[in-house]
Protein backbone atom coordinates (compact mmCIF):
# COMPACT_ATOMS: atom_id res chain seq x y z
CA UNK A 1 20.19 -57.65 50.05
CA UNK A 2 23.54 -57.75 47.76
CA UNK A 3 20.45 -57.73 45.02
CA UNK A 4 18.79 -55.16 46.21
CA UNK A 5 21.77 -53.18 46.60
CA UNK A 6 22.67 -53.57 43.27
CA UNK A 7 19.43 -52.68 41.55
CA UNK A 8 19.83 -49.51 43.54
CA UNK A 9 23.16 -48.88 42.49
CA UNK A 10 21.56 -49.29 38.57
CA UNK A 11 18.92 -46.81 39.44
CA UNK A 12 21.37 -44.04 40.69
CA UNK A 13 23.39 -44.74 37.49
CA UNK A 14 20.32 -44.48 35.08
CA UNK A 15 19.08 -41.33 37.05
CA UNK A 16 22.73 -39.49 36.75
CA UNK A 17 22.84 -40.44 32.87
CA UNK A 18 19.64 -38.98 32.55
CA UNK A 19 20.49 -35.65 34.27
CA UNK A 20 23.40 -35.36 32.23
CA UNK A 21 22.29 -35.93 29.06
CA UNK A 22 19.70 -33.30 30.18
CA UNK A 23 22.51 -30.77 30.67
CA UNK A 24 23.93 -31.55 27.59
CA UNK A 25 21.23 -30.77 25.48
CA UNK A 26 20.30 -27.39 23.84
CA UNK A 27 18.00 -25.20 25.39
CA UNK A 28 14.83 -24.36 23.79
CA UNK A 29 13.62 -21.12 22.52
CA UNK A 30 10.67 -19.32 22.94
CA UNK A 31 8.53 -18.82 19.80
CA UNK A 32 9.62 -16.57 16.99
CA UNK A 33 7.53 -13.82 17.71
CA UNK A 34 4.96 -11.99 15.36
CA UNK A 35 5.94 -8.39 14.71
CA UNK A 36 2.57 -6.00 14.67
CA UNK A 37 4.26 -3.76 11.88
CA UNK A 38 2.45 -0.07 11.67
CA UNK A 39 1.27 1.91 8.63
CA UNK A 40 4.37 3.82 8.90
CA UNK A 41 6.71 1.40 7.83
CA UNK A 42 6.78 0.87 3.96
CA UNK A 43 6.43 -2.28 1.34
CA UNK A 44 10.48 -1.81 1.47
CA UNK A 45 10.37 -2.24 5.43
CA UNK A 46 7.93 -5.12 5.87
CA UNK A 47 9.64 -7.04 3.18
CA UNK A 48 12.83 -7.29 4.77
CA UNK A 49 10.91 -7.88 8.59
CA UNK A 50 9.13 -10.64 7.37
CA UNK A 51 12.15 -11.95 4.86
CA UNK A 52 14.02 -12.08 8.14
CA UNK A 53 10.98 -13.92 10.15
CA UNK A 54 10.68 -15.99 7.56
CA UNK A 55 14.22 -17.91 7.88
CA UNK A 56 13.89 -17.45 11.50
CA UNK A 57 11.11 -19.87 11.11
CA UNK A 58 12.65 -22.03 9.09
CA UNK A 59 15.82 -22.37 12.15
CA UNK A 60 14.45 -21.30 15.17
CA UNK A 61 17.23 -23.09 17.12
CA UNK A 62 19.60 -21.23 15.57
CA UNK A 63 20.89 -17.65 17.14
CA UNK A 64 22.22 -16.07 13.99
CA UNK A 65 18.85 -16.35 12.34
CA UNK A 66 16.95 -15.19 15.83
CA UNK A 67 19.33 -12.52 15.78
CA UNK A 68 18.88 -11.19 12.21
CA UNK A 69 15.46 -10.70 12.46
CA UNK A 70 15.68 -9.09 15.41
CA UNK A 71 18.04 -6.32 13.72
CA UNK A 72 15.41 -6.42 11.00
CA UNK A 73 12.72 -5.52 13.64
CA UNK A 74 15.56 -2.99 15.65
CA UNK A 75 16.62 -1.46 12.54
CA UNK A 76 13.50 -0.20 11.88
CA UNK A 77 12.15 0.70 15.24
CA UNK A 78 10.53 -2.13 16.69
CA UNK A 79 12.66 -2.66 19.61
CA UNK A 80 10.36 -4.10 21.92
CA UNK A 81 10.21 -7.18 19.57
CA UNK A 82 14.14 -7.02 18.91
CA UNK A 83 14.49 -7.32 22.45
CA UNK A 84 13.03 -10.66 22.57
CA UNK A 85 14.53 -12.03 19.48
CA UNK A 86 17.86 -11.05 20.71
CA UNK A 87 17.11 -12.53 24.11
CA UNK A 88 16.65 -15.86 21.92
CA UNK A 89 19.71 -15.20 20.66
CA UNK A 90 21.68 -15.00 23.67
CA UNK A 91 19.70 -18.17 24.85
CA UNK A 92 20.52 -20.14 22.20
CA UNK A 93 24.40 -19.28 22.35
CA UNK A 94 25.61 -17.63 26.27
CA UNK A 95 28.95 -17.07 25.34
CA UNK A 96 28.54 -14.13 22.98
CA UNK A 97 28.65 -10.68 24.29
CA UNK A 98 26.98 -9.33 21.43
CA UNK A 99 23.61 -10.73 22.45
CA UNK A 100 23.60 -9.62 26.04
CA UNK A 101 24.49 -6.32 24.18
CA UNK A 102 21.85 -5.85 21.92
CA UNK A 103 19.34 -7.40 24.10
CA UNK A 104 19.97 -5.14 26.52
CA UNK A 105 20.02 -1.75 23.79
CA UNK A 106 16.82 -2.72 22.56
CA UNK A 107 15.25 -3.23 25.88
CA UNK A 108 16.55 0.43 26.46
CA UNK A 109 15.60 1.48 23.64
CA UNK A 110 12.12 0.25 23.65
CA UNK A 111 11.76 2.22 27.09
CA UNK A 112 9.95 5.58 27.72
CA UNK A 113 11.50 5.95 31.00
CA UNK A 114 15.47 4.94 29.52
CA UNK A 115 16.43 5.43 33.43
CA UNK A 116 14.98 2.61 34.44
CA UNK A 117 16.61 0.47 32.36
CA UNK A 118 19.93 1.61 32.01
CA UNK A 119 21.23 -1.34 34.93
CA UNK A 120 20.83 -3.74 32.10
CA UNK A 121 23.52 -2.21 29.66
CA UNK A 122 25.88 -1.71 32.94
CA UNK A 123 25.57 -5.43 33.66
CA UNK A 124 26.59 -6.31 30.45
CA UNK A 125 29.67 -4.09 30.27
CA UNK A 126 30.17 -5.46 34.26
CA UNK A 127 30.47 -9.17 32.53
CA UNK A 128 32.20 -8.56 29.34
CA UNK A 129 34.46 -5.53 30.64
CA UNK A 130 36.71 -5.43 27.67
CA UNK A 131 33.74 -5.44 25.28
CA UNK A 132 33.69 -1.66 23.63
CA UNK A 133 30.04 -1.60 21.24
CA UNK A 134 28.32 -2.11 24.96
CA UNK A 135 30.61 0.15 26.66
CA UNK A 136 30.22 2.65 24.29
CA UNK A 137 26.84 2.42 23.98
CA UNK A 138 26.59 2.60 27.91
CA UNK A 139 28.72 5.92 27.59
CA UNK A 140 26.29 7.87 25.10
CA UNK A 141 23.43 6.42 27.21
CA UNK A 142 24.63 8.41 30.15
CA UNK A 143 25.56 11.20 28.15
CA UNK A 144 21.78 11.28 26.70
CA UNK A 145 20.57 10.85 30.34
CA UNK A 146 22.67 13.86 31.21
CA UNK A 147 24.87 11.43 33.68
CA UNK A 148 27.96 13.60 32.37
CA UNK A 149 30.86 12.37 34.97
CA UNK A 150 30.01 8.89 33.86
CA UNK A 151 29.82 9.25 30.59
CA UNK A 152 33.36 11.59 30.29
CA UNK A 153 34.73 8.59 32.42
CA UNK A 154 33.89 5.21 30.87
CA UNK A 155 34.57 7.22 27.22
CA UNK A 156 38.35 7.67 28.40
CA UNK A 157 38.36 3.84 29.71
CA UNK A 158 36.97 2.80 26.23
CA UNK A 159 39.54 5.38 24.43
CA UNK A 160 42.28 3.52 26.46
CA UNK A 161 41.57 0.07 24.27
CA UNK A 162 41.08 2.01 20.93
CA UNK A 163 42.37 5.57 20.64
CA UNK A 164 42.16 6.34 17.09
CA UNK A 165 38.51 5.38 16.90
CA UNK A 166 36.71 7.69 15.62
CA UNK A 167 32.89 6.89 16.60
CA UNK A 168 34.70 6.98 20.06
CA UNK A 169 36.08 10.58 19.36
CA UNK A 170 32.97 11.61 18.15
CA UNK A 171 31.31 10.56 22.06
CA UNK A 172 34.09 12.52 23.49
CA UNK A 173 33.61 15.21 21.24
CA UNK A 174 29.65 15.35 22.15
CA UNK A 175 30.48 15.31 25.61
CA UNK A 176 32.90 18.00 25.52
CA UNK A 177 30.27 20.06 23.55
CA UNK A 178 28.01 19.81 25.91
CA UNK A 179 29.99 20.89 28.86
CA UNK A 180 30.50 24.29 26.83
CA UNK A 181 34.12 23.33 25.59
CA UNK A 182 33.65 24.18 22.33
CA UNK A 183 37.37 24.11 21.11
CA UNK A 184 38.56 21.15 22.31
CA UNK A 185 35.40 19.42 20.89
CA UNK A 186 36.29 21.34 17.26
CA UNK A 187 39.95 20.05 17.64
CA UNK A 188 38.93 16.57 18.00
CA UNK A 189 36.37 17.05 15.09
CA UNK A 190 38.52 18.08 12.61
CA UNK A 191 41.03 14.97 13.17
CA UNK A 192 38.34 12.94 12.91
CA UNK A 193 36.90 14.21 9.19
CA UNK A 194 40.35 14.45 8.06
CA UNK A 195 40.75 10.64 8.25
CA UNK A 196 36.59 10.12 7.57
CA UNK A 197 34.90 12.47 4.66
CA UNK A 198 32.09 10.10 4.34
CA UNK A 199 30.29 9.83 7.86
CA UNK A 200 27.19 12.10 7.98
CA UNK A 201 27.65 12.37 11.96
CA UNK A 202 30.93 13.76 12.01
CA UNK A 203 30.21 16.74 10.07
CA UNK A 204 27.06 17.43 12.06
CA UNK A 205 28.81 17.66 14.77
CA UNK A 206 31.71 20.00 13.66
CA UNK A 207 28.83 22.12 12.06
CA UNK A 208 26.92 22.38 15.59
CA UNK A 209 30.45 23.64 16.79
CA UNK A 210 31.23 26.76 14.21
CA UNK A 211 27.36 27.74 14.63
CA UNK A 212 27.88 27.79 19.13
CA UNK A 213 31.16 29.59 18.47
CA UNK A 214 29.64 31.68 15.66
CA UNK A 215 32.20 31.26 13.49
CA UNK A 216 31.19 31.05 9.49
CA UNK A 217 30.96 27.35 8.02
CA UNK A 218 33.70 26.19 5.95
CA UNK A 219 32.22 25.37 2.55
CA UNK A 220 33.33 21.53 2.59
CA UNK A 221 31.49 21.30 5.73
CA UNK A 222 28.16 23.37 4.93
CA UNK A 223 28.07 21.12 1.87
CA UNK A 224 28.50 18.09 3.98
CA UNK A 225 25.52 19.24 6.30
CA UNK A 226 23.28 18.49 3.93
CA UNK A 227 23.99 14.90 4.13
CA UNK A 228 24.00 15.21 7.75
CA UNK A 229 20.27 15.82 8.77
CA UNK A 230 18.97 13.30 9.43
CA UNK A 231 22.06 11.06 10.47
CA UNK A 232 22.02 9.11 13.15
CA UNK A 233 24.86 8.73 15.94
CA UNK A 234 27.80 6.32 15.18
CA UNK A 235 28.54 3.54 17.90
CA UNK A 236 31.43 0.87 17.58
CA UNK A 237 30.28 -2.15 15.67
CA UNK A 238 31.08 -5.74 16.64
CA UNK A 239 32.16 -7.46 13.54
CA UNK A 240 29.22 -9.38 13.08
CA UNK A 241 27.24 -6.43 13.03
CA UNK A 242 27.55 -5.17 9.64
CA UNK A 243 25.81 -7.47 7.38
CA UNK A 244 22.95 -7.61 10.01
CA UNK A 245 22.50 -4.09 9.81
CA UNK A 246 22.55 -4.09 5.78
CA UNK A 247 18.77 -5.17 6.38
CA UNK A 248 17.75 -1.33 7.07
CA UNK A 249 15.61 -0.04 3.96
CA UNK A 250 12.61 2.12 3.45
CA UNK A 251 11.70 5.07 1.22
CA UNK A 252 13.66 7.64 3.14
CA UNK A 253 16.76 5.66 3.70
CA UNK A 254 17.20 4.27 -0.21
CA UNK A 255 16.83 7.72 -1.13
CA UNK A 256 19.83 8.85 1.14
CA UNK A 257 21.59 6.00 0.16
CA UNK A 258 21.52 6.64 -3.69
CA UNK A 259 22.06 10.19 -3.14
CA UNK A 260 25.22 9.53 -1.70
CA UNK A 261 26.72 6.96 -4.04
CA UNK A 262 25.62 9.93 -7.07
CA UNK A 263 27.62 12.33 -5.20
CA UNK A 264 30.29 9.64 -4.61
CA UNK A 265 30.34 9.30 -8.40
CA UNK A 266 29.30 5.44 -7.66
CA UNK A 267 26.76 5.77 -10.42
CA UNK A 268 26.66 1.54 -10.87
CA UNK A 269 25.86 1.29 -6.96
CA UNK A 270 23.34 3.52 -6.96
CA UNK A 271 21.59 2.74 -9.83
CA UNK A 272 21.23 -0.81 -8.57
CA UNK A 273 19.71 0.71 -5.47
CA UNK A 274 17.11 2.97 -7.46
CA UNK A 275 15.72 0.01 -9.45
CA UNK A 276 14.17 -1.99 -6.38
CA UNK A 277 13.15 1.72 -4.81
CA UNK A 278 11.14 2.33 -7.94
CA UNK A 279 9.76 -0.82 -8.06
CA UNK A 280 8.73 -0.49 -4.79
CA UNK A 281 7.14 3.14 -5.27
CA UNK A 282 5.92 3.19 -8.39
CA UNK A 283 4.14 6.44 -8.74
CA UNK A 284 6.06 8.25 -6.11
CA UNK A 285 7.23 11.16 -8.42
CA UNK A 286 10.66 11.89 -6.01
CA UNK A 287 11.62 8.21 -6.75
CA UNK A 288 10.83 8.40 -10.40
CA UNK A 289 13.21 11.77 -10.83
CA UNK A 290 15.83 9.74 -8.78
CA UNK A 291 15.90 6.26 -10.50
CA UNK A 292 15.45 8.77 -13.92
CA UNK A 293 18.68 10.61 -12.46
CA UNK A 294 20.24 7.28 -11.74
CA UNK A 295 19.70 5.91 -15.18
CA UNK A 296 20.64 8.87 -17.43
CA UNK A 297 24.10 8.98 -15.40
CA UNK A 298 24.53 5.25 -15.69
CA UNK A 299 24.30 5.63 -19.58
CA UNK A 300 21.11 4.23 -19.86
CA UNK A 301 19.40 7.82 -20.79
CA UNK A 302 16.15 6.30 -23.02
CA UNK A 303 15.03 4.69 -20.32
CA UNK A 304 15.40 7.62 -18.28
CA UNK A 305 13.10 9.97 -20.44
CA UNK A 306 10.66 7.21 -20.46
CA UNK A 307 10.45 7.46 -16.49
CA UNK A 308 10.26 10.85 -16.22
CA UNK A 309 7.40 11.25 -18.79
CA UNK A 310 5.74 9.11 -17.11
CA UNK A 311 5.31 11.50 -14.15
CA UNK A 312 1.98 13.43 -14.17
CA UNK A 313 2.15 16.45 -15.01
CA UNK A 314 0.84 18.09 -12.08
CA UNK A 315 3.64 16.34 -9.96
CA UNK A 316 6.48 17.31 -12.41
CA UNK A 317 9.06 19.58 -10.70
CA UNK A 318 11.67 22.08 -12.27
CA UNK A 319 14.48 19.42 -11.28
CA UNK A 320 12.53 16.62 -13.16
CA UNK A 321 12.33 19.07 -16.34
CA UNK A 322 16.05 20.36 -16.14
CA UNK A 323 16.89 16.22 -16.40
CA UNK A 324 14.80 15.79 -18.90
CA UNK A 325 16.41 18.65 -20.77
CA UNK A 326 19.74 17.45 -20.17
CA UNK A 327 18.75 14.08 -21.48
CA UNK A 328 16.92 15.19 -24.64
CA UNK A 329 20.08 17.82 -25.36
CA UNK A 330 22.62 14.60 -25.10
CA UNK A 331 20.20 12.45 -27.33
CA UNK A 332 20.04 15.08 -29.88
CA UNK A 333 23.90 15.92 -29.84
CA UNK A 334 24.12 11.82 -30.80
CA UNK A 335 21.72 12.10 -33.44
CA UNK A 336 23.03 14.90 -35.01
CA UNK A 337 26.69 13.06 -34.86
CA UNK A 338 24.65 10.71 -36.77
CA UNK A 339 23.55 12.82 -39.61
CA UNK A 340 19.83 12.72 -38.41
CA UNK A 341 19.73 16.37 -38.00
CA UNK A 342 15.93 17.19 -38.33
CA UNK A 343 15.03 14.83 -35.70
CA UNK A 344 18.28 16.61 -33.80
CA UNK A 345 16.60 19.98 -34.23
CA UNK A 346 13.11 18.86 -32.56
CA UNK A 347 14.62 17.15 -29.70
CA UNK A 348 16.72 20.84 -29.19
CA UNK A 349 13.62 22.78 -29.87
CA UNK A 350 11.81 20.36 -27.34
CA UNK A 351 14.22 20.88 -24.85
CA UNK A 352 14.66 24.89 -25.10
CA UNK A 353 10.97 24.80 -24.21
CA UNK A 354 10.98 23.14 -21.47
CA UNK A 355 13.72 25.19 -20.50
CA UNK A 356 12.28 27.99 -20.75
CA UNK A 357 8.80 27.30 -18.98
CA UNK A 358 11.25 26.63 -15.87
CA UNK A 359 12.82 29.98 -15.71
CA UNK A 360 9.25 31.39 -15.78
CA UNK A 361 8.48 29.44 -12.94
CA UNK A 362 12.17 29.98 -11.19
CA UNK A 363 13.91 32.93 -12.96
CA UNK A 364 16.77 32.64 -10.40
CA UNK A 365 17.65 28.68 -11.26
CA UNK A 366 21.30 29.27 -12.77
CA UNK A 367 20.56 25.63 -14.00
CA UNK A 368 17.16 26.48 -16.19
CA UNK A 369 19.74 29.26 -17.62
CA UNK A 370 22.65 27.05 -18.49
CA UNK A 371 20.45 24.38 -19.64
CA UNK A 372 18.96 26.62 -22.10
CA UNK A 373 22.21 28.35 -23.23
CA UNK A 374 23.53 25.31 -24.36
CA UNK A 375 19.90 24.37 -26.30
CA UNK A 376 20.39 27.80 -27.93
CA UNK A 377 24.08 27.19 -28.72
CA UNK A 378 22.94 24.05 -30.19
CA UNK A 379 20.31 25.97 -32.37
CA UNK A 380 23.03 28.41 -33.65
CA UNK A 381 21.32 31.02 -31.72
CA UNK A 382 24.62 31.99 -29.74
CA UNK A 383 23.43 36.09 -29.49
CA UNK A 384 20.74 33.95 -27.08
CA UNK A 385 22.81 31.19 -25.76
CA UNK A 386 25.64 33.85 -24.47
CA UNK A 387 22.85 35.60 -23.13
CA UNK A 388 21.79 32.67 -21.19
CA UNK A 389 25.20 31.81 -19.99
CA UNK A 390 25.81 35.03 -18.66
CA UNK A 391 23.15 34.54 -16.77
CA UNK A 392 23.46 31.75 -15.25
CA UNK A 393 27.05 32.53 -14.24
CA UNK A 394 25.95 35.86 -12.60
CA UNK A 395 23.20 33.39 -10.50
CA UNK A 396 26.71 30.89 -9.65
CA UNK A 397 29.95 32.80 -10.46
CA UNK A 398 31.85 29.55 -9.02
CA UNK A 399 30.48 26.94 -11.54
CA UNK A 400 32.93 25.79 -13.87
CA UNK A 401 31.13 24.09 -16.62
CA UNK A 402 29.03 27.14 -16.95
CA UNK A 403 32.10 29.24 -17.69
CA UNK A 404 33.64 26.74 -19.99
CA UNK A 405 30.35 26.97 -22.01
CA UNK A 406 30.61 30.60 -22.09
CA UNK A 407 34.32 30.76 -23.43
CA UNK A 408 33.31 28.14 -26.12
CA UNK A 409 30.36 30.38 -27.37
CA UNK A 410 32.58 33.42 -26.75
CA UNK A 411 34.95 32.02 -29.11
CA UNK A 412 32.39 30.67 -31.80
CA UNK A 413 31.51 34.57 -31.63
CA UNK A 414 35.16 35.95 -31.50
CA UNK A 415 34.17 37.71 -28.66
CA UNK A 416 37.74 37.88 -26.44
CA UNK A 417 35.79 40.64 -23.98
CA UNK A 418 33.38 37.89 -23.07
CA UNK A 419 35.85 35.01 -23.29
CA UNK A 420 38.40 36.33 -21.26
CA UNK A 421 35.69 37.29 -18.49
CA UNK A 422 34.64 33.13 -18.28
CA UNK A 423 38.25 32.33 -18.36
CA UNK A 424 38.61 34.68 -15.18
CA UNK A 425 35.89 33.50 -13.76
CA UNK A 426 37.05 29.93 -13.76
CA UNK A 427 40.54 30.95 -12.79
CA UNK A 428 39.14 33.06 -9.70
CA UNK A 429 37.17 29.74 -8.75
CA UNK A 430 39.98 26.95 -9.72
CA UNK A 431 43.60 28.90 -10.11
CA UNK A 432 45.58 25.78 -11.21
CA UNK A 433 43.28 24.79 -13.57
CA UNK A 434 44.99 23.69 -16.52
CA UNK A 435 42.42 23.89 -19.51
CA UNK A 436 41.49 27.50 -17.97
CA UNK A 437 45.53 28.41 -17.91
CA UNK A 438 46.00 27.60 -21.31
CA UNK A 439 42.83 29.44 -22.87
CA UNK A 440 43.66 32.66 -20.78
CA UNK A 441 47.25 32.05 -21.65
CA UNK A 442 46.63 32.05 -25.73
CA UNK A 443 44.14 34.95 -25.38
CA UNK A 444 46.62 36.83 -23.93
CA UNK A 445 49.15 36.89 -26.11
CA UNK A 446 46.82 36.92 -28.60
CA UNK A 447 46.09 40.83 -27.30
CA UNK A 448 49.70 41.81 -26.65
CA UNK A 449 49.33 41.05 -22.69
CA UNK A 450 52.78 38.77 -21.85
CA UNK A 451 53.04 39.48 -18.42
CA UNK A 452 49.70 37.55 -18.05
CA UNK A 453 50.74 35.18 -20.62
CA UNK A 454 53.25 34.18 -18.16
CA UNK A 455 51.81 33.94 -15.29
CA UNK A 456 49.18 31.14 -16.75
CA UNK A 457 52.03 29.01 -18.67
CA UNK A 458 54.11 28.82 -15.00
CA UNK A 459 50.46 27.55 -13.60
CA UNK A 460 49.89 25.27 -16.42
CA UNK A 461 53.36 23.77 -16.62
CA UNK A 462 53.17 22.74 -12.78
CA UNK A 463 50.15 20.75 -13.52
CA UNK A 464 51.05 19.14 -16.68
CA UNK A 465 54.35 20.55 -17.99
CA UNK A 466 54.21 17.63 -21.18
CA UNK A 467 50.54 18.39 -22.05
CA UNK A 468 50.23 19.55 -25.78
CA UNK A 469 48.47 23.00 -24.63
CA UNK A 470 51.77 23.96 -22.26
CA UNK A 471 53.90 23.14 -25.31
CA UNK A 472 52.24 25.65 -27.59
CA UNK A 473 51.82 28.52 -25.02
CA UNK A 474 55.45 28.26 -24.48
CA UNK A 475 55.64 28.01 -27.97
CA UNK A 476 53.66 31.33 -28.38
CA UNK A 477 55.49 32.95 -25.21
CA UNK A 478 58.74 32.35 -26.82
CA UNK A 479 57.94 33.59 -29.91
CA UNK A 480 56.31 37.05 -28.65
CA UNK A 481 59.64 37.23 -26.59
CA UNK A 482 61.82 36.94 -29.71
């Protein structure tokens, strides 16, 4: 019996060790699943999916892998399949709120009745209460489901943990607008783009606001509202977040994304995102006049023209033929630096052409004008190139450069009329500008006209009172005086 009992007492041992050491081991995922991808996703967008699927493969055991293919999948719309990858995720690692989260976004965002699966995001803010990318989420979810009182609610909660953030001011902002108060939404809109002149959302928002109260668009944001169509709503990001959703490419989205480094003046950055776009799209004529645009501004100009030429002709647009213009006119301005003034002269000729056949198709581009009245200037034609320039400036009376090219051919023709008209136009435009200060300073004294002479040197000397040109218009001022 005292055997017996003791073989027992062995097998109760054994049987606990084995329970244990089942506990304690880690629980297995589901396959990694194989993402149907659609003709409407690109070569851009199915290599990144299946880069991601491919290291999931390699680790399916291990969440961060699960979970950046499924923000390759949700990043580009498949959110069915991110909901199951992300559901792997949280399997493989319980404790982390952001994969509850995300499972439960892109099984509501994978619904066609969102409704019916809103209880998911609520039980995830209901566990991890002091998480704000689900509670935030949760709040715009009611506010698209027209739940208003809970939305207006659980965005002041949120606001209570961060009030300065602005993709939460934006959700209080929305919410506001769409109860009619129009104000207090514009109030909170214009703190936000103070602090943030870079996020597309903002700015459609504040322009949805001065269209309801029918109030004229500032120009800062009307030019901003380019950039904001399509944008897409900004939610609170958990710091792992970001370099997950890096993975989102495609056609569409490169192009925004090089647009806005070029208007950044990030020519280096977006350069190095044109190069894979036009790899990718080959004979996509948009792309080529981007990675082209890209190119020419990152210095690398030959290259440039060799893109664009190799555009069809029957898909070449005026905006392709003004940059290639602009690149033949700084290629010829080289070679005649270098002496090689023939081949200078064909390159200008070339150009003025081209110009030319685009103000017969647009006559209202300012640019085809400017282009070609600094081709003709180059020429020597400057009867033609002032002609040109006028033109232009008529078509866009605020663009500096085109003035400044006017005054220099103005002067080349000692025309003062014409000179001191660009120099007013620039000043009308930019009134502490100091190159524009001087000019209009020396031409009027030049004429007699001190008052004005005056006026430009106390302009120009608050800018730069030690630059060279403030020294000699004082110079000059003094000397009328005397």
């Amino acid at each position: 019996m005292k055997i017996l009992r003791m073989a027992h007492s062995c097998l109760k041992g054994f049987m606990l060790l084995i329970l244990v050491l089942a506990g304690c081991s880690s629980p297995e995922p589901g396959p990694v699943t194989q993402s149907m991808m659609t003709g409407r996703h690109d070569t851009l967008q199915k290599a990144a999916v299946n880069q991601a699927r491919s290291k999931a493969l390699r680790s399916p055991k291990n969440a961060e892998d699960r979970a950046r293919y499924a923000y390759a999948l949700s990043v580009h719309g498949l959110h069915k399949d991110a909901a199951y990858e992300f559901s792997m995720a949280r399997l493989l690692e319980s404790s982390s709120p952001l994969w509850h989260y995300r499972t439960a976004r892109s099984d509501y965002e994978s619904a066609l009745n969102k409704a019916d699966h809103i209880s998911g995001l609520e039980e995830v803010s209901r566990k991890f209460p002091a998480y704000l990318p689900a509670k935030h989420f949760l709040a715009t979810a009611y506010l698209d489901l027209g739940q208003m009182d809970k939305a207006w609610n659980l965005i002041l909660e949120c606001l209570t943990q961060a009030p300065r953030s602005n993709p939460l001011l934006a959700t209080q902002a929305e919410i506001l607008l769409d109860s009619g108060l129009h104000k207090q939404a514009l109030e909170i809109l214009n703190a936000i783009t103070e602090r943030d002149t870079r996020t597309p959302f903002y700015y459609r928002l504040l322009g949805e606001v001065y269209l309801l109260e029918g109030n004229a668009v500032p120009e800062q944001v009307e030019n901003m509202l380019v950039l904001a169509t399509p944008s897409e709503r900004t939610i609170v990001l958990d710091p792992l977040e970001q370099k997950f959703l890096k993975q989102k490419t495609g056609r569409d989205h490169q192009i925004r994304q090089v647009q806005a480094n070029l208007r950044g003046g990030n020519t280096a950055a977006a350069d190095k995102l044109a190069q894979p776009l036009l790899n990718a799209f080959p004979g996509d004529p948009g792309v080529r006049n981007l990675a082209a645009q890209c190119m020419h501004a990152a210095g690398r100009s030959a290259e440039a023209r060799k893109v664009l030429e190799e555009i069809s002709p029957e898909f070449k647009t005026d905006s392709s033929n003004l940059l290639l213009v602009d690149i033949l006119v700084q290629e010829a301005q080289d070679l005649q630096t270098q002496g090689a003034n023939s081949s200078s002269q064909r390159k200008i000729r070339r150009a003025r052409d081209i110009a030319n056949e685009v103000i017969g198709n647009t006559p209202s581009d300012w640019k085809a004008h400017f282009v070609l009245g600094k081709c003709l200037q180059l020429l020597n034609d400057l009867q033609g190139a002032k002609r040109s320039l006028l033109t232009a400036l008529s078509l866009n009376q605020q663009n500096v450069p085109t003035a400044f090219r006017l005054f220099e051919v103005a002067t080349q023709l000692n025309d003062r009329e014409t000179g001191k008209q660009a120099l007013n136009t620039i000043l009308v435009t930019e009134p502490e500008n100091l190159l524009a200060n001087i000019q209009r300073g020396l031409l009027a004294v030049s004429v007699g006209d001190i008052e004005t002479a005056k006026t430009c040197l106390e302009r120009a000397s608050k800018v730069d009172p030690a630059h060279e040109g403030v020294r000699v218009l004082r110079t000059r001022v003094r000397s009328f005086k005397n």
